[in-house]
Protein backbone atom coordinates (compact mmCIF):
# COMPACT_ATOMS: atom_id res chain seq x y z
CA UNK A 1 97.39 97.75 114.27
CA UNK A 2 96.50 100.35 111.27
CA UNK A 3 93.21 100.77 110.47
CA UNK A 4 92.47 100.70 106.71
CA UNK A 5 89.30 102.02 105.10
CA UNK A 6 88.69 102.24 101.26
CA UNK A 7 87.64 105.17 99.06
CA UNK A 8 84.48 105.55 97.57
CA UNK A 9 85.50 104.26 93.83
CA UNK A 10 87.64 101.13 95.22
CA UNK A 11 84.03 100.50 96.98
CA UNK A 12 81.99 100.56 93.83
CA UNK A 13 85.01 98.71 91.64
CA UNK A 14 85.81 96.30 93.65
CA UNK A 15 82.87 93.79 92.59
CA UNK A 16 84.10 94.28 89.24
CA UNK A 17 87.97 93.33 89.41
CA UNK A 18 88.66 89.29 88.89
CA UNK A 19 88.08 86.48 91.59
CA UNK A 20 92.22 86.50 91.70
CA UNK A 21 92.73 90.51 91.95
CA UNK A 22 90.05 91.23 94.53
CA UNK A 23 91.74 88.16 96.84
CA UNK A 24 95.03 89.89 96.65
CA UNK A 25 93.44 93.60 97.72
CA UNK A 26 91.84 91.72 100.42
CA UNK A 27 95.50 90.17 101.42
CA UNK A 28 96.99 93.48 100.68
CA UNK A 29 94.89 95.48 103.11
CA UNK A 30 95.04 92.99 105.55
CA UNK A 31 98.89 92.87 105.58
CA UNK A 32 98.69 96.61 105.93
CA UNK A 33 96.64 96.43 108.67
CA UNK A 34 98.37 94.00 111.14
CA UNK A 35 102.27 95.27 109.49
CA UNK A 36 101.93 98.79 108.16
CA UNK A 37 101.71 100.78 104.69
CA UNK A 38 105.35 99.88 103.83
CA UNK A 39 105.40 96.60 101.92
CA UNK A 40 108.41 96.13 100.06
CA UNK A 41 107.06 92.20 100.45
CA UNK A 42 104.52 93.16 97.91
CA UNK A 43 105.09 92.68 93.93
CA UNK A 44 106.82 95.97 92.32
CA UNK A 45 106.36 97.84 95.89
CA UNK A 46 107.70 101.30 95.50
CA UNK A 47 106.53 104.48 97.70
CA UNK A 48 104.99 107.59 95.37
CA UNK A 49 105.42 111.42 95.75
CA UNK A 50 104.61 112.62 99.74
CA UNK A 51 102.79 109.86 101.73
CA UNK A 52 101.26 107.54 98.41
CA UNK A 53 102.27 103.88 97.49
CA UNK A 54 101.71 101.49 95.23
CA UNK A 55 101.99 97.83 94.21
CA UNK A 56 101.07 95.30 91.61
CA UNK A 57 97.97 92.71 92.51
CA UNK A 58 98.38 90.82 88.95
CA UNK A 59 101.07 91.20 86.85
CA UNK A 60 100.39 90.27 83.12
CA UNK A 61 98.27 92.10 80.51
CA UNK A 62 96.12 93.62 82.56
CA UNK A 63 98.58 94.48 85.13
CA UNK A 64 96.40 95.53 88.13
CA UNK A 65 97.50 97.58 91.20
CA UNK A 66 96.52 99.47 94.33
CA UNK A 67 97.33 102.50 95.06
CA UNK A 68 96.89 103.81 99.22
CA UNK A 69 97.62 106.48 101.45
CA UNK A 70 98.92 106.64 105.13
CA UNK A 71 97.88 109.55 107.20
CA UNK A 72 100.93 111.16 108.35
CA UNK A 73 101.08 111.22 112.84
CA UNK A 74 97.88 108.85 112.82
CA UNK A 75 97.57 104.73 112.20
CA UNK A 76 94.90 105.35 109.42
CA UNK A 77 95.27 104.24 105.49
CA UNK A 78 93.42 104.30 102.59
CA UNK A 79 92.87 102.48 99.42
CA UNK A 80 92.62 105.05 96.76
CA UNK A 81 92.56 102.51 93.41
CA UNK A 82 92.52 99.07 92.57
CA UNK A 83 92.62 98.47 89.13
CA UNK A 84 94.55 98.24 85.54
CA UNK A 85 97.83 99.88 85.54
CA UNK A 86 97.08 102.06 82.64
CA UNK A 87 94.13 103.90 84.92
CA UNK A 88 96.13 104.25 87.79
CA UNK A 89 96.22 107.34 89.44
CA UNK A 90 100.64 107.97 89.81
């Protein structure tokens, strides 16, 4: 089991996001937690530069995604962003 915490701005946005988008975090960290950062299940899935990835929550206008990090030789990952797709931090 991985254990996933959230950064500091994903804390403070998350009240903000829609009903819809802030279910779909909560099912996305969740799946990371019992399966692992990997999840090419997950909407437009793709892994970023080093140990990043990111997937869509909503697709539409606004797309919104998350963005997380694994910590390399531990079981630890991190939410870094959940929000519009134009913000996003590639």
């Amino acid at each position: 089991m991985w254990s996933v915490t959230v950064s500091r701005s994903v804390d403070k946005q998350f009240p903000k996001l829609p009903e819809r988008v802030r279910k779909q975090l909560l099912a996305l960290m969740q799946a990371i937690r019992r399966d692992g950062p990997v999840r090419g299940d997950w909407p437009n899935y793709s892994k970023l530069s080093g140990n990043r990835h990111h997937c869509h929550l909503k697709k539409g206008q606004p797309t919104y995604v998350a963005v997380w990090r694994e910590e390399k030789a531990t079981i630890n990952v991190e939410v870094l962003y959940a929000g519009t797709h134009e913000k996003a931090p590639y």
